[in-house]
Protein backbone atom coordinates (compact mmCIF):
# COMPACT_ATOMS: atom_id res chain seq x y z
CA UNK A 1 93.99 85.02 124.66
CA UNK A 2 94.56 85.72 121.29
CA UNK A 3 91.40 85.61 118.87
CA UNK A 4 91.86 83.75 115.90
CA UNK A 5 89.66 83.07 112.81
CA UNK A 6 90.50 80.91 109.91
CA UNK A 7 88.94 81.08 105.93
CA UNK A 8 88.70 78.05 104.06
CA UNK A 9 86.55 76.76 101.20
CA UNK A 10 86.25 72.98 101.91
CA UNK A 11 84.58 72.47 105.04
CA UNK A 12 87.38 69.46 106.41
CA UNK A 13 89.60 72.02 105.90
CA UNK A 14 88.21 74.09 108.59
CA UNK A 15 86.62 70.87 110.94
CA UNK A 16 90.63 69.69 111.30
CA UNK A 17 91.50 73.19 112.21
CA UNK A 18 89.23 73.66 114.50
CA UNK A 19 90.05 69.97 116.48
CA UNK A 20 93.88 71.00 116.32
CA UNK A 21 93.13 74.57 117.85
CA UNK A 22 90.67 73.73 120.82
CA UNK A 23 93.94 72.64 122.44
CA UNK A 24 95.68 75.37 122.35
CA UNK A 25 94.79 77.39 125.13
CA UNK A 26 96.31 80.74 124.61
CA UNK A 27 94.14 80.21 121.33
CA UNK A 28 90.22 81.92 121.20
CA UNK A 29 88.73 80.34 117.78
CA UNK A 30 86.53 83.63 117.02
CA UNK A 31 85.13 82.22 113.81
CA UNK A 32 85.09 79.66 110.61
CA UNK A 33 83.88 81.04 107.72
CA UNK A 34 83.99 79.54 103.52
CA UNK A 35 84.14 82.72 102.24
CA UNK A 36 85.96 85.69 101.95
CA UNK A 37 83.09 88.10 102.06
CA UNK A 38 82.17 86.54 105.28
CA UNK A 39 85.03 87.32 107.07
CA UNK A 40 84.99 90.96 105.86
CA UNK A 41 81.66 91.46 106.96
CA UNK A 42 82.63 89.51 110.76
CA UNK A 43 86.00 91.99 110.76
CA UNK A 44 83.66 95.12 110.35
CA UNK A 45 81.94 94.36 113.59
CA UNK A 46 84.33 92.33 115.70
CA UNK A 47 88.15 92.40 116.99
CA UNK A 48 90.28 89.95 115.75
CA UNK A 49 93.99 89.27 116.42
CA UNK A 50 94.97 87.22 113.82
CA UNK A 51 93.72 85.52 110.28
CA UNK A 52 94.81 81.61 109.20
CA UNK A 53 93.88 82.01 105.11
CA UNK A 54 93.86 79.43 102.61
CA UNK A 55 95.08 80.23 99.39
CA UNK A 56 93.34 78.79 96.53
CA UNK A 57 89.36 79.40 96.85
CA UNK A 58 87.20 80.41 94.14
CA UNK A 59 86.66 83.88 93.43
CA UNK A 60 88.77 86.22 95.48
CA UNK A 61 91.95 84.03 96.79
CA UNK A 62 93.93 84.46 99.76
CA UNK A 63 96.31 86.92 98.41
CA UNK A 64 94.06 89.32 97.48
CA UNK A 65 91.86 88.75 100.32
CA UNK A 66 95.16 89.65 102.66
CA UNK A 67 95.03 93.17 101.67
CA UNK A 68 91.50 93.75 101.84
CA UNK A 69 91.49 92.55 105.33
CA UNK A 70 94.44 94.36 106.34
CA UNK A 71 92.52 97.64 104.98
CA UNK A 72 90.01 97.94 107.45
CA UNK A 73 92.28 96.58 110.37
CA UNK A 74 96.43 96.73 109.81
CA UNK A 75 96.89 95.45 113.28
CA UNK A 76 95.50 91.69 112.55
CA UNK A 77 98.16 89.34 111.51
CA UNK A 78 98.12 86.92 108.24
CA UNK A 79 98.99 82.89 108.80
CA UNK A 80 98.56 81.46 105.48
CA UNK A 81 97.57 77.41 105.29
CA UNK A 82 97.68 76.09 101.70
CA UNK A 83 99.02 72.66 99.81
CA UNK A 84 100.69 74.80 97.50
CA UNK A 85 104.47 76.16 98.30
CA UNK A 86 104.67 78.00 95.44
CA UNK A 87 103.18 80.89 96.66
CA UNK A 88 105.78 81.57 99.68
CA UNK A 89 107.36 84.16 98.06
CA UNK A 90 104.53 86.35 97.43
CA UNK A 91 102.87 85.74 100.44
CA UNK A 92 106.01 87.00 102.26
CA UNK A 93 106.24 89.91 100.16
CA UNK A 94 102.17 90.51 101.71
CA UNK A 95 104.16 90.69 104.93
CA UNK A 96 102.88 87.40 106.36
CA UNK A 97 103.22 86.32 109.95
CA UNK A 98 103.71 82.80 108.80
CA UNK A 99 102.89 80.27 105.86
CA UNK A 100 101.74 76.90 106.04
CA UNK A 101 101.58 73.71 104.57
CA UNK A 102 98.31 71.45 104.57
CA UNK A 103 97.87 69.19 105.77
CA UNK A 104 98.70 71.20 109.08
CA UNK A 105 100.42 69.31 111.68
CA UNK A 106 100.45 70.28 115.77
CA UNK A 107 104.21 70.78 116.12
CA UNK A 108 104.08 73.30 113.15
CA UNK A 109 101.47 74.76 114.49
CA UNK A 110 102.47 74.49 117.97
CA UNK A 111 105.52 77.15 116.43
CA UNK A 112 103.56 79.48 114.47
CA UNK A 113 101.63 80.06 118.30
CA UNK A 114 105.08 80.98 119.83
CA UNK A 115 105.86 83.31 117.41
CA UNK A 116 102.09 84.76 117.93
CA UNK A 117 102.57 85.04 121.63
CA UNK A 118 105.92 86.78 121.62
CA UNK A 119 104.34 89.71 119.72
CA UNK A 120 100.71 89.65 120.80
CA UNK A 121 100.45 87.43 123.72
CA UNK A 122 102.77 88.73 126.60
CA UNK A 123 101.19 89.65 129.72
CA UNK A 124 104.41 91.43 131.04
CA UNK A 125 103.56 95.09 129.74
CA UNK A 126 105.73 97.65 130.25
CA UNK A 127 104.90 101.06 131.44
CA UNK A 128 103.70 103.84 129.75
CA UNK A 129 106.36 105.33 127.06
CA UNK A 130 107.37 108.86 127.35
CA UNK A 131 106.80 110.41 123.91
CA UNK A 132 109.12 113.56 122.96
CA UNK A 133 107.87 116.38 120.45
CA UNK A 134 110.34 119.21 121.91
CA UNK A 135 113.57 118.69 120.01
CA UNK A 136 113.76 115.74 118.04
CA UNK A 137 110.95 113.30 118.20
CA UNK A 138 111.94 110.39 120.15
CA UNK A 139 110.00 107.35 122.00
CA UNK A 140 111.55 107.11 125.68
CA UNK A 141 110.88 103.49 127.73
CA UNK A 142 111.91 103.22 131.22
CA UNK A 143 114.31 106.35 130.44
CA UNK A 144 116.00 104.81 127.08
CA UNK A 145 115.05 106.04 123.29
CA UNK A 146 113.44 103.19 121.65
CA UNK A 147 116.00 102.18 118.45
CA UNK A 148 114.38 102.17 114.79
CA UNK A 149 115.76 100.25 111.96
CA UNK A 150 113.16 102.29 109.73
CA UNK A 151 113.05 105.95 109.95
CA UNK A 152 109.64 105.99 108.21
CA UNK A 153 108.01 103.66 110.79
CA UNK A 154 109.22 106.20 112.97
CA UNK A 155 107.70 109.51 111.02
CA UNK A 156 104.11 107.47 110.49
CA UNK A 157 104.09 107.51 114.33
CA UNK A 158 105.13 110.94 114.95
CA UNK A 159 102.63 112.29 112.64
CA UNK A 160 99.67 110.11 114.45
CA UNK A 161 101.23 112.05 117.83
CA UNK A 162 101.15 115.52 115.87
CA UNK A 163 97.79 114.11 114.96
CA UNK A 164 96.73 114.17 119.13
CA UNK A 165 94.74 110.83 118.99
CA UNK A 166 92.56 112.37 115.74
CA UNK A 167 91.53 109.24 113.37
CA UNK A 168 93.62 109.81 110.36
CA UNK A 169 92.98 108.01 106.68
CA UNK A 170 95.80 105.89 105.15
CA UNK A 171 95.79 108.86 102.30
CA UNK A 172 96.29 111.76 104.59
CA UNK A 173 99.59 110.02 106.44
CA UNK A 174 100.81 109.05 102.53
CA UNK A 175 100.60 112.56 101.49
CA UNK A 176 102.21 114.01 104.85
CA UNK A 177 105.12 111.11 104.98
CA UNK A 178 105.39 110.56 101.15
CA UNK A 179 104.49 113.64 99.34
CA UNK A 180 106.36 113.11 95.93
CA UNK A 181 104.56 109.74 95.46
CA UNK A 182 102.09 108.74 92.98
CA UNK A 183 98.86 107.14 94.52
CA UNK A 184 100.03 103.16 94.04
CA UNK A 185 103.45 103.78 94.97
CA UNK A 186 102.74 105.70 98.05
CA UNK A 187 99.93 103.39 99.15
CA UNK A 188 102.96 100.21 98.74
CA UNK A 189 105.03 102.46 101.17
CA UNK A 190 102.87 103.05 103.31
CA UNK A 191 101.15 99.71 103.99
CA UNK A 192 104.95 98.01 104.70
CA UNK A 193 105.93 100.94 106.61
CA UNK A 194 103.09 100.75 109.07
CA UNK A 195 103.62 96.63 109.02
CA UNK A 196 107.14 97.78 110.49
CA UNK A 197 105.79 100.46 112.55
CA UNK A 198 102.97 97.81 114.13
CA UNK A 199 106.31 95.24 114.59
CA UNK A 200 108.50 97.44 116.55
CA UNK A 201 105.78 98.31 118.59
CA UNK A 202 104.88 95.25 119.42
CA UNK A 203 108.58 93.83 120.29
CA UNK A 204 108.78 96.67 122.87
CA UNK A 205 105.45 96.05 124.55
CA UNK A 206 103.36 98.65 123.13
CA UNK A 207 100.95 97.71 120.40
CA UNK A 208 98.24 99.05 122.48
CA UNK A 209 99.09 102.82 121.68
CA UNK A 210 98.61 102.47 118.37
CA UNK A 211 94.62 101.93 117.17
CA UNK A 212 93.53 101.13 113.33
CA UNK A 213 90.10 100.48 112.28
CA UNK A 214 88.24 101.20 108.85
CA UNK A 215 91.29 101.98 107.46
CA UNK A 216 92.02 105.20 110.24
CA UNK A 217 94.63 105.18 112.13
CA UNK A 218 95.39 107.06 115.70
CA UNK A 219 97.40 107.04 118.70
CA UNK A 220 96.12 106.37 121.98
CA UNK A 221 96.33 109.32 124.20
CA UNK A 222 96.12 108.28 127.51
CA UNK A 223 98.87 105.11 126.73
CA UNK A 224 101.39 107.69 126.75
CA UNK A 225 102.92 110.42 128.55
CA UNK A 226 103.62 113.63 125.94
CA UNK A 227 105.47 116.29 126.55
CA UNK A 228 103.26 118.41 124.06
CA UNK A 229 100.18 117.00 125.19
CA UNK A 230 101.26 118.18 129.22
CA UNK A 231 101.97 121.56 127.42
CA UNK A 232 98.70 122.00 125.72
CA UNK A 233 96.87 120.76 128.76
CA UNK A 234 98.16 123.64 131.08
CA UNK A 235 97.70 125.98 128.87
CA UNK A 236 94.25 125.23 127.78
CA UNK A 237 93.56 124.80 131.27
CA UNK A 238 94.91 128.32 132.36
CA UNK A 239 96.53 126.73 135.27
CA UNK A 240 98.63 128.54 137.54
CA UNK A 241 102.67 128.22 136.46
CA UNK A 242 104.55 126.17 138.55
CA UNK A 243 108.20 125.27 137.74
CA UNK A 244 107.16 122.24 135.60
CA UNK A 245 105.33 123.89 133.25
CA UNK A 246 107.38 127.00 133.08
CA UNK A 247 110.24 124.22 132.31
CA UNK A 248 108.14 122.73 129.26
CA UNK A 249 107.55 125.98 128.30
CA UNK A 250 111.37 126.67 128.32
CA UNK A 251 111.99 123.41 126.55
CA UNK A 252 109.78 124.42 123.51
CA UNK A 253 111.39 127.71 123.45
CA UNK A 254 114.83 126.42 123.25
CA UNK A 255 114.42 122.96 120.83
CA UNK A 256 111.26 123.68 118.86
CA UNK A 257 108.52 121.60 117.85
CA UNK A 258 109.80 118.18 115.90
CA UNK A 259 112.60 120.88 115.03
CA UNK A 260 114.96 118.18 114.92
CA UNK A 261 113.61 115.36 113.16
CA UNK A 262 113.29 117.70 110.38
CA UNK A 263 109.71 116.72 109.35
CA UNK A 264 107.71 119.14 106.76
CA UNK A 265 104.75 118.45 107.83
CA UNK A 266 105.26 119.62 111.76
CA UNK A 267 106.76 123.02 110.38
CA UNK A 268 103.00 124.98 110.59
CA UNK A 269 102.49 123.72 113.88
CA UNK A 270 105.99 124.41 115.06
CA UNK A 271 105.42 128.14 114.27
CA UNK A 272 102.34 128.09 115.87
CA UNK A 273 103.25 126.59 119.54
CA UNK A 274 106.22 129.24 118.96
CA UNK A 275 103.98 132.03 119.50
CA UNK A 276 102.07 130.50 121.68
CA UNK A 277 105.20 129.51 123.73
CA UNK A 278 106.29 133.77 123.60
CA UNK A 279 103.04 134.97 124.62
CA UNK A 280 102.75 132.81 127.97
CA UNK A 281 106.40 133.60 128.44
CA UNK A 282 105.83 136.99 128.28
CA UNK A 283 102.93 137.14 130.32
CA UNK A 284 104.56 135.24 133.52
CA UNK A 285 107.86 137.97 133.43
CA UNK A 286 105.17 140.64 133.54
CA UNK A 287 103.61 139.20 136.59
CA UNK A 288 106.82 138.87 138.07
């Protein structure tokens, strides 16, 4: 099911969306609210999928109200419903799912739920992806790198993996990713780049590893299989070596940490597993 809720200022508005929506059954209506600031205050507290906004309302409009909600949650998608066309451009710009026109009819609507369930609704998920640090950073699914039309989208998620499932701020990944930007212009970047990010994810089945709320951000450890994460679990666990660990061990040795993606941010911790990687090394030949 994918839970929906829908802002509108005139109350038919909302009666005739909620009539054409109880048949949809992939559908969960979640909520119906007039305002703005009472869908902020629902999103605080409660998951939601995605948001149908109108556009013209008093006070804040639907525009504006777009980015606030995408703020404390990137992950919910934005359907805009309006009489007004003239706003298509800009609401595309906003990164919109889909836009609109009142008054809504069931076959348009019936095509702005496909488009929802191919990205949020499919039940056939894939295993978990094997994530690799040692070299260049790369996203492996059932054995094959994952392809990225945006080589940012693909350094925001390296750095939440670097990160080790740690909540990070929207600032802290804009100065890591984009450190020669000015506030605004790194903040523009960075909310289209993780729209891309969330996108690509989702066409390959694995929106679920990446979490976002109050405007943190943070990969889901156990989604994923890591080769840095298996490393820094044997070690802090003392374990005995067996030939699986000695082989990651080898592996950092050889490629580095991120060393081939090239990233200036991984460089301190790079250094760091180095040594680590010597000392262990070391150790096991003088056991031998």
């Amino acid at each position: 099911m994918i839970r929906i809720a829908a802002v509108d200022d005139e109350r038919h508005a909302l009666e005739r969306f909620e009539r054409m929506v109880s048949e949809v059954k992939e559908l969960e209506l979640c909520g119906l609210f007039n305002t703005g600031k009472q869908l902020l205050a629902y999103i605080k507290e409660h998951p939601l999928d995605v948001v149908f906004l109108d556009i013209e309302m008093p006070g804040i409009n639907g525009l504006q109200l777009s980015g606030q909600i995408l703020d404390l949650n990137e992950t919910i998608d934005i359907v805009f419903v309006t009489a007004f066309n003239q706003y298509a451009v800009e609401a595309f710009e906003l990164q919109a799912m889909d836009y609109l026109m009142k008054p809504l009819s069931k076959d348009r609507l019936g095509k702005t739920v496909k488009r929802l369930l191919k990205t949020k609704g499919s039940t056939d998920r894939p295993g978990k992806p094997f994530i690799q640090c040692f070299g260049g950073f790369e996203v492996f699914l059932d054995g094959k790198a994952l392809a990225w039309k945006n080589s940012k989208a693909k350094e925001v998620l390296a750095f939440l993996v670097h990160k080790e499932g740690v909540p990070v701020s929207w600032e802290k990944i804009s100065d890591a990713v984009w450190p020669d930007y000015n506030s605004e212009k790194a903040q523009t970047n960075f909310h289209a780049t993780t729209y891309l990010l969330r996108k690509r994810l989702a066409e390959a089945g694995l929106a679920r590893i990446l979490e976002n709320g109050r405007g943190n951000y943070r990969i889901i450890k156990d989604q994923v299989h890591c080769d840095l994460y298996q490393l820094e679990e044997l070690i802090k666990g003392e374990r005995i070596m067996g030939k699986e660990e000695v082989r990651l061990l080898e592996q950092l040795e050889q490629r580095g940490y991120m060393e081939g993606s090239g990233y200036v941010w991984a460089y301190a911790k790079a250094a760091e597993l180095d040594g680590v990687c010597k000392r262990v090394l070391k150790d096991l030949e003088k056991r031998k």
